[in-house]
Protein backbone atom coordinates (compact mmCIF):
# COMPACT_ATOMS: atom_id res chain seq x y z
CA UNK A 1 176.14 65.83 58.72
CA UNK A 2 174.07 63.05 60.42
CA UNK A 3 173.52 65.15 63.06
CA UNK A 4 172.56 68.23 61.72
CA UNK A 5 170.07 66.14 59.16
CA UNK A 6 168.75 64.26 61.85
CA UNK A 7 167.68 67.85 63.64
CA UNK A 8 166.37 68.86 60.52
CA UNK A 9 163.65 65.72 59.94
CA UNK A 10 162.66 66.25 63.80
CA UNK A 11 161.59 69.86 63.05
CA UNK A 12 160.02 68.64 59.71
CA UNK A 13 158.06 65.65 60.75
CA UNK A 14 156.63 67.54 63.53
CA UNK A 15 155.16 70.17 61.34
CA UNK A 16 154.13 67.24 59.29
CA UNK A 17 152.16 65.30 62.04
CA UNK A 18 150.58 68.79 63.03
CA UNK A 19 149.42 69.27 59.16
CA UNK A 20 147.88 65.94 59.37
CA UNK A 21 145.06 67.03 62.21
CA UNK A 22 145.06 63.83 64.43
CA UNK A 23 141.87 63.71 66.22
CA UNK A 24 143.85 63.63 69.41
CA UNK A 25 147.48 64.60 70.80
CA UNK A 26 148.11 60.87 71.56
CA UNK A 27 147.35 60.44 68.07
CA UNK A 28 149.69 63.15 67.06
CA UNK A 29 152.41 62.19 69.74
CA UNK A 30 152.62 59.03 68.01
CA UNK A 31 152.57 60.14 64.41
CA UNK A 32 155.58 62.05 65.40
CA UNK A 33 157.65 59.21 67.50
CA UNK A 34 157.04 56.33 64.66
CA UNK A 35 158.05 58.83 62.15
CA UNK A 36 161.35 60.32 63.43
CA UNK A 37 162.25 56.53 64.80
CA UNK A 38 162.19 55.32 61.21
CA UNK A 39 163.38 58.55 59.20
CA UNK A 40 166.42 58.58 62.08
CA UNK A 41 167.10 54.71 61.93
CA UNK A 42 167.44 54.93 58.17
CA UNK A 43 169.81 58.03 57.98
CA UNK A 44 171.70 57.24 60.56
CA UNK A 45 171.86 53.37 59.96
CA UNK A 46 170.93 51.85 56.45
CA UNK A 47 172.27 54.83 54.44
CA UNK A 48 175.44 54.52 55.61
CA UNK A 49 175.37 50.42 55.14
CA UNK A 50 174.40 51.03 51.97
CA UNK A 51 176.66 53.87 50.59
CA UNK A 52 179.50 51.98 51.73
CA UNK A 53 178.42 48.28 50.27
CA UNK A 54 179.75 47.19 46.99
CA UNK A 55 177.06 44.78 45.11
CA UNK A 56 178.49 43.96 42.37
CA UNK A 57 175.50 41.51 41.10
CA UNK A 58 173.17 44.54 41.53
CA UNK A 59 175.37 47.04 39.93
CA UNK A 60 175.63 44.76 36.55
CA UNK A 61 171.63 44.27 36.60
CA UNK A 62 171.36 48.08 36.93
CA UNK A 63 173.73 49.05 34.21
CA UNK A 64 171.67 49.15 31.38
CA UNK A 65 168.57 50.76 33.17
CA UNK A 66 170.35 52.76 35.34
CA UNK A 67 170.63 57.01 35.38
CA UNK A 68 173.66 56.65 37.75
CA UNK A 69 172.37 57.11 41.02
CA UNK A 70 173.20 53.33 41.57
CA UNK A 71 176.60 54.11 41.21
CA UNK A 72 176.47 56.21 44.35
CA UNK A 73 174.49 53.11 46.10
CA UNK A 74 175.41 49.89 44.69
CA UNK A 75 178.94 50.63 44.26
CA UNK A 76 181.01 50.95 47.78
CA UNK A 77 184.19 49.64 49.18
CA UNK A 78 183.20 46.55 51.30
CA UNK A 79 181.76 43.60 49.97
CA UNK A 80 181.16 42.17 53.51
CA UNK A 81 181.78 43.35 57.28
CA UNK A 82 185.24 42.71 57.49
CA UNK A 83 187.82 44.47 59.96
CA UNK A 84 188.34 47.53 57.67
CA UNK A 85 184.73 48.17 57.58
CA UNK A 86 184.34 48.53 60.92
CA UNK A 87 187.19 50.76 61.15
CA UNK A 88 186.59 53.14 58.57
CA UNK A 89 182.38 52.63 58.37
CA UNK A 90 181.52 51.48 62.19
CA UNK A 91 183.98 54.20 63.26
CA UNK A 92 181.55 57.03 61.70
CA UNK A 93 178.07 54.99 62.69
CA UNK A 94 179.96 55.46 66.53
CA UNK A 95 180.91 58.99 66.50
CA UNK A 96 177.41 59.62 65.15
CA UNK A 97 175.73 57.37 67.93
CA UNK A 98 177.78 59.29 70.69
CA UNK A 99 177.77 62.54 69.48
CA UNK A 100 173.86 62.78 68.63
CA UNK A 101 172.69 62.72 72.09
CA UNK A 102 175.98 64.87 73.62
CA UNK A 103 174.63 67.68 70.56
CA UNK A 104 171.26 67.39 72.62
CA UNK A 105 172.66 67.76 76.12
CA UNK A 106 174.69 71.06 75.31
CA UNK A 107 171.23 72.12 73.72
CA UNK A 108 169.05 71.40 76.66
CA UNK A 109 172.23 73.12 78.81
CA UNK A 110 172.05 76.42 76.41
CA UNK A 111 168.55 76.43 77.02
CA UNK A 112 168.39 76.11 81.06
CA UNK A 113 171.02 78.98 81.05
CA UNK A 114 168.89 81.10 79.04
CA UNK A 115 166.05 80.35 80.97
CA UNK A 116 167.88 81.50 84.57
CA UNK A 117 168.42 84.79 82.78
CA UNK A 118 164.99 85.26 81.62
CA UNK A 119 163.49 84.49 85.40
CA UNK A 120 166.32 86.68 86.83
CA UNK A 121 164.89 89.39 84.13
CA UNK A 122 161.35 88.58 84.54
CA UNK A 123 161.71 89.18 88.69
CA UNK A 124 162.79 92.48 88.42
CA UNK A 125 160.03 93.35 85.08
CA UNK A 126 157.47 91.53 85.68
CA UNK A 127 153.88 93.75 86.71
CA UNK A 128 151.80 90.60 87.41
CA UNK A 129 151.94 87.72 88.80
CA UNK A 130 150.83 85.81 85.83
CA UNK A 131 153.57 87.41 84.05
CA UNK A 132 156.07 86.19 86.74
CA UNK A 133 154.27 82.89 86.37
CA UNK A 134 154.96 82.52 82.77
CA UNK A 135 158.18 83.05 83.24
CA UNK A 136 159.07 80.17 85.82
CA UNK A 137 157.38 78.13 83.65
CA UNK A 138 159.48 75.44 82.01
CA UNK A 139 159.31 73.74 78.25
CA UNK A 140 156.79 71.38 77.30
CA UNK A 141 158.34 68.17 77.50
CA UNK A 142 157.42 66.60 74.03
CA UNK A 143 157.86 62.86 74.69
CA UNK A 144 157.23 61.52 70.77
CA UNK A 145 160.49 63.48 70.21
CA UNK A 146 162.39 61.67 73.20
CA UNK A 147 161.16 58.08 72.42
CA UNK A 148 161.53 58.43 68.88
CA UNK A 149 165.02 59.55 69.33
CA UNK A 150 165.62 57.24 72.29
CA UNK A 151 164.46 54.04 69.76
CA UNK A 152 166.77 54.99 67.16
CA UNK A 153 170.06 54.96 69.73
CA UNK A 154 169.04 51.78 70.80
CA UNK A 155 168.10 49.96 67.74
């Protein structure tokens, strides 16, 4: 779920950054990286810290104000790091943390593959040479979307 929402605030912060017209790319490129760091870091991080946190001295001042959604925050299993958190809640932060860049790889893979077939496709179509240029061409390589993912594995 981590994963797949992760994915989901890359595509929408980029759109985001574009919608707010930076004067320049750099400016844009860095929108996006700060962005996706800190949306990714709290998903992936301080959501699950707190879902799984029991505060009992928050809970009680909540009670009376509350609508409920504290229950869901404020009202976990661990009252402190112990062994059984890291079991149950480190084991999930870890599977995240290892599978989040292996879901990337076997992207990047599908990708290449597809691209082999559409040079092997374009050689044998292709009328022009800028059309056979196009399609040797590789992706852009969107570095705000690296580093900001990049920051959030290591932090």
């Amino acid at each position: 779920v981590v994963v797949v929402f992760n994915f989901l605030l890359r595509e929408i912060l980029t759109r985001i950054a574009k919608f707010e017209k930076h004067p320049t790319v750099t400016g844009e490129q860095q929108s996006v990286m700060r962005k996706l760091f800190l949306a990714q870091f709290i998903n992936t991080g301080l959501l699950t810290l707190v879902a799984n946190t029991r505060w009992p001295e928050l809970l009680e001042a909540t009670k009376e104000g509350g609508n409920g959604a504290q229950k869901l925050l404020l009202d976990g299993q661990y009252t402190d790091l112990d062994p059984s958190w890291y079991t149950d809640v480190g084991r999930g932060i870890m599977i995240t943390m290892i599978f989040s860049p292996l879901a990337k790889r076997v992207t990047v893979m599908l990708m290449h593959l597809y691209e082999k077939w559409r040079r092997r496709y374009a050689r044998k179509s292709a009328v022009t040479q800028t059309m056979l240029n196009e399609a040797y061409m590789g992706p852009e390589f969107d570095l705000a979307l690296k580093y900001g993912e990049l920051m959030n594995a290591v932090f």
